[in-house]
N, C-alpha and C. Protein backbone atom coordinates (compact mmCIF):
# COMPACT_ATOMS: atom_id res chain seq x y z
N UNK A 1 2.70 12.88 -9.90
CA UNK A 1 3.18 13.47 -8.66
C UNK A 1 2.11 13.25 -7.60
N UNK A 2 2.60 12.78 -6.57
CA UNK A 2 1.82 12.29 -5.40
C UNK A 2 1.14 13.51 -4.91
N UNK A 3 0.40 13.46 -3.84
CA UNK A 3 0.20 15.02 -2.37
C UNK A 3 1.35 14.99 -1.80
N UNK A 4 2.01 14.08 -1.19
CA UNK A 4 2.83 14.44 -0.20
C UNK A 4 4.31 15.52 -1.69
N UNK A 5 4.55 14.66 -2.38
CA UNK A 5 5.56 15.14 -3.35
C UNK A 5 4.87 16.55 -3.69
N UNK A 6 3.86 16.85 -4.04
CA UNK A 6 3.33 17.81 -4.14
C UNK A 6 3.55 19.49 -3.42
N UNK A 7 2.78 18.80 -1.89
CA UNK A 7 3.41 19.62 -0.75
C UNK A 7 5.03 19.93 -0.54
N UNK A 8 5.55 18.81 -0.89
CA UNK A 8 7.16 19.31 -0.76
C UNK A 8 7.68 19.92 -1.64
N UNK A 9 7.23 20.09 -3.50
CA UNK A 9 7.84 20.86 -4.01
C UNK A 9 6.91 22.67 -3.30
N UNK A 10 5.73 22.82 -3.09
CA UNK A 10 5.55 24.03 -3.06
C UNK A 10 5.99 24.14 -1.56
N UNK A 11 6.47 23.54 -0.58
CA UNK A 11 7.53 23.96 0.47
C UNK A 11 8.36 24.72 -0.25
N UNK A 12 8.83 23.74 -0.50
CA UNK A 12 10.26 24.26 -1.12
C UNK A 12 10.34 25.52 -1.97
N UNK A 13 9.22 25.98 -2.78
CA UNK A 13 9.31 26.91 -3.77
C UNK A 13 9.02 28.22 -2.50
N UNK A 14 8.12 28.11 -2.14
CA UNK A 14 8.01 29.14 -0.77
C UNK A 14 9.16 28.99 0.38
N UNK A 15 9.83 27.93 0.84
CA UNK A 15 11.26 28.53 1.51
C UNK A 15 12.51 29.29 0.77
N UNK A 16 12.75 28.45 -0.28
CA UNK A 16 13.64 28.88 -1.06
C UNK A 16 13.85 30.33 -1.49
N UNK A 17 12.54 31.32 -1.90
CA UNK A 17 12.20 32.63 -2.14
C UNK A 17 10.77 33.20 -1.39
N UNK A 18 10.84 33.56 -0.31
CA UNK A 18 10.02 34.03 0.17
C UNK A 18 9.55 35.57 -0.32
N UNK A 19 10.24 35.82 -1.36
CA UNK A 19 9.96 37.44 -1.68
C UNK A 19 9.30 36.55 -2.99
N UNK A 20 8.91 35.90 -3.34
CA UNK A 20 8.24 35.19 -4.46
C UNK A 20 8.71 35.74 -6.10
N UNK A 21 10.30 35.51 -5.70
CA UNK A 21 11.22 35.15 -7.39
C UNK A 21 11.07 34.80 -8.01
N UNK A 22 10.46 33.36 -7.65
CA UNK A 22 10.29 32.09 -8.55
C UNK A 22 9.51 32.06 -8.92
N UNK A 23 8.09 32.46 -8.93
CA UNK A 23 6.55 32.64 -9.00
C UNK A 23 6.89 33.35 -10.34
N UNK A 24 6.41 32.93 -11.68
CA UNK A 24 6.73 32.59 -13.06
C UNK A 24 5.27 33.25 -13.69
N UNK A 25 4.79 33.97 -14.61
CA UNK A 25 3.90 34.02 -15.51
C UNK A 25 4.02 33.24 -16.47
N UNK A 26 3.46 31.97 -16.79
CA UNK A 26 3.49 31.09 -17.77
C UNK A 26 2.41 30.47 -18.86
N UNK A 27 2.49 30.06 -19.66
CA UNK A 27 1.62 29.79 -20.66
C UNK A 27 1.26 28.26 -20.82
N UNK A 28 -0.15 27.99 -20.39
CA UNK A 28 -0.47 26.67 -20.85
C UNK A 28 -0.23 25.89 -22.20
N UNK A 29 0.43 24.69 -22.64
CA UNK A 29 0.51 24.48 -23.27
C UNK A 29 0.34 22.86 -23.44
N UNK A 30 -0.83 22.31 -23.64
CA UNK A 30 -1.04 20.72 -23.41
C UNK A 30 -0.68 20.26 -21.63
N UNK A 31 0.27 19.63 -21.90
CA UNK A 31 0.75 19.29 -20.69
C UNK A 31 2.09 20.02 -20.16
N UNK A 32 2.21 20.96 -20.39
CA UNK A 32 2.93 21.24 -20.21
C UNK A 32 2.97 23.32 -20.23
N UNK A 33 3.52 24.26 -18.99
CA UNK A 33 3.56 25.10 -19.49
C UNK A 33 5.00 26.06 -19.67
N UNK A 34 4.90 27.13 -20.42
CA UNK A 34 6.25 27.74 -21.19
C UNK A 34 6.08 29.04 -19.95
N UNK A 35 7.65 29.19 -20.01
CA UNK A 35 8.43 29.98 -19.10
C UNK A 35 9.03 30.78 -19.60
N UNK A 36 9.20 32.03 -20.02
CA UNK A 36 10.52 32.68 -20.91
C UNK A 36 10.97 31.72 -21.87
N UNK A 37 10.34 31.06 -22.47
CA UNK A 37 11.32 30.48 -23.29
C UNK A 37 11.51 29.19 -22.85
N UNK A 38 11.34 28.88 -21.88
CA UNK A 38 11.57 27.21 -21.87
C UNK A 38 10.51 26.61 -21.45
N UNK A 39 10.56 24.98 -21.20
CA UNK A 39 8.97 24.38 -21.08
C UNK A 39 8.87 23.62 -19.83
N UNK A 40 8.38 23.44 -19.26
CA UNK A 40 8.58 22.34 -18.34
C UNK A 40 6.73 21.33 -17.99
N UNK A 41 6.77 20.16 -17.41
CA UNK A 41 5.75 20.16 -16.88
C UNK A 41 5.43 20.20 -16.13
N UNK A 42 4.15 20.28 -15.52
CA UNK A 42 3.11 21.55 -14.47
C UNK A 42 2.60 20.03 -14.04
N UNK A 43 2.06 20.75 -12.48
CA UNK A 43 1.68 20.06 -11.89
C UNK A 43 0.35 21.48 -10.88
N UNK A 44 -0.81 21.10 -10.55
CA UNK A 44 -1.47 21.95 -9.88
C UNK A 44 -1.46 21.95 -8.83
N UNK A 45 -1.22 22.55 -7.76
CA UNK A 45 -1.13 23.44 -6.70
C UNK A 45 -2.95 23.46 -5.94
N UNK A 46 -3.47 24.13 -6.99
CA UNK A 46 -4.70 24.54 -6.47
C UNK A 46 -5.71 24.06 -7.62
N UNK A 47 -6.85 23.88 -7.09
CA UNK A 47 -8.29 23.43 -7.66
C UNK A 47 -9.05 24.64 -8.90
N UNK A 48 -8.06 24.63 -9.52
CA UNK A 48 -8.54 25.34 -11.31
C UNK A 48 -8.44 24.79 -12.20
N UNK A 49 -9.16 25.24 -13.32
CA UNK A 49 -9.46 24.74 -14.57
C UNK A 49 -8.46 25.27 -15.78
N UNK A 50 -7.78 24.64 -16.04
CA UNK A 50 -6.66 25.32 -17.27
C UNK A 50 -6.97 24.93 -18.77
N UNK A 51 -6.96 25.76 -19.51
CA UNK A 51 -6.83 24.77 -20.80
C UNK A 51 -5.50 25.42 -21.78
N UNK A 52 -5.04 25.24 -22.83
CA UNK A 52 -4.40 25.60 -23.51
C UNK A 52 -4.39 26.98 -23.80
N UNK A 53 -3.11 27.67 -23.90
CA UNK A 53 -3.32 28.85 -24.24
C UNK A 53 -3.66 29.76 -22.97
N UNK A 54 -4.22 29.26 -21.39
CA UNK A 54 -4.20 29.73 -20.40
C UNK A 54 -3.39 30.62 -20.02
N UNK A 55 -3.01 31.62 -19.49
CA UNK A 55 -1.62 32.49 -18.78
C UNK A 55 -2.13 32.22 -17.09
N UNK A 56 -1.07 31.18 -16.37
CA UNK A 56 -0.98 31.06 -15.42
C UNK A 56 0.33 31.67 -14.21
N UNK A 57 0.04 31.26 -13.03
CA UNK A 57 1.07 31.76 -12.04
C UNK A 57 1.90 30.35 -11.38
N UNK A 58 2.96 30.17 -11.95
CA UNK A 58 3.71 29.17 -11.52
C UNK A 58 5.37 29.30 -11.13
N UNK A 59 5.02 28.40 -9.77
CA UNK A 59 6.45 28.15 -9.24
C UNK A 59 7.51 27.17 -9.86
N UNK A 60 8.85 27.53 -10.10
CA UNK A 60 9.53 26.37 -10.78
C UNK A 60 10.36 25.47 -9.87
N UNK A 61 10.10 24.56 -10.06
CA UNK A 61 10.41 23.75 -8.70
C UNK A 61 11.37 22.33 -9.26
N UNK A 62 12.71 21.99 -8.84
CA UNK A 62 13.07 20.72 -9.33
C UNK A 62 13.19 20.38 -10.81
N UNK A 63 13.37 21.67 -11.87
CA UNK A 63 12.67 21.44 -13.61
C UNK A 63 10.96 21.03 -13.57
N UNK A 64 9.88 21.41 -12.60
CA UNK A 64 8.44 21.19 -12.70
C UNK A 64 7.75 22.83 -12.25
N UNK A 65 7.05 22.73 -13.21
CA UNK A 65 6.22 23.95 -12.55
C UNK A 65 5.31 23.48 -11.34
N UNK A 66 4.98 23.93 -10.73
CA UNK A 66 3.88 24.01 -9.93
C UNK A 66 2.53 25.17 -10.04
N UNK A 67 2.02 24.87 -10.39
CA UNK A 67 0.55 26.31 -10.93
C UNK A 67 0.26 26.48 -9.58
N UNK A 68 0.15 27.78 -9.24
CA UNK A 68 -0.47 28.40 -7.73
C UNK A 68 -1.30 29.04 -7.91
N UNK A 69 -1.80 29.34 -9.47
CA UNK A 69 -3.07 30.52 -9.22
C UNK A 69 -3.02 30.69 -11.00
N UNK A 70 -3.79 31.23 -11.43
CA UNK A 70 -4.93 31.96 -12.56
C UNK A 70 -4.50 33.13 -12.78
C-alpha cells in the first residue's frame, strides 16, 4: 500500500464514522491482525513498533485494517 492509498483509506475511515465505530481493538498476528473473530491485513497509520501478540487500535477500511495507535 502506497502513502497516497494510505491517506485515502484513513480518510475514509474518519469520514465514514466520525464518532469512531470503526476504530477496532485488535490483535497482532504476523501479518496480519484479528478483529472479533476475523482477520484481515494491517497496514500502519503511524510510526510504531508491533510485534505478534500486540493489542492494537485499528480502523477497518476496504477488508484492511489500518493501525492508528498502541
Amino acid at each position: 500500500m502506497g502513502v497516497e492509498s494510505l491517506c485515502s483509506a484513513v480518510a475514509n475511515a474518519v469520514r465514514r464514522d466520525s464518532d469512531q465505530d470503526n476504530i477496532k481493538h485488535a490483535k497482532v498476528s504476523g501479518s496480519i491482525v484479528q478483529v472479533a473473530g476475523r482477520s484481515y491485513p494491517y497496514t500502519m497509520a503511524v510510526d510504531i513498533s508491533v510485534a505478534d501478540g500486540d493489542w492494537v487500535y485499528a480502523a477497518i477500511v476496504n477488508n484492511r485494517a489500518v493501525v492508528v495507535g498502541k
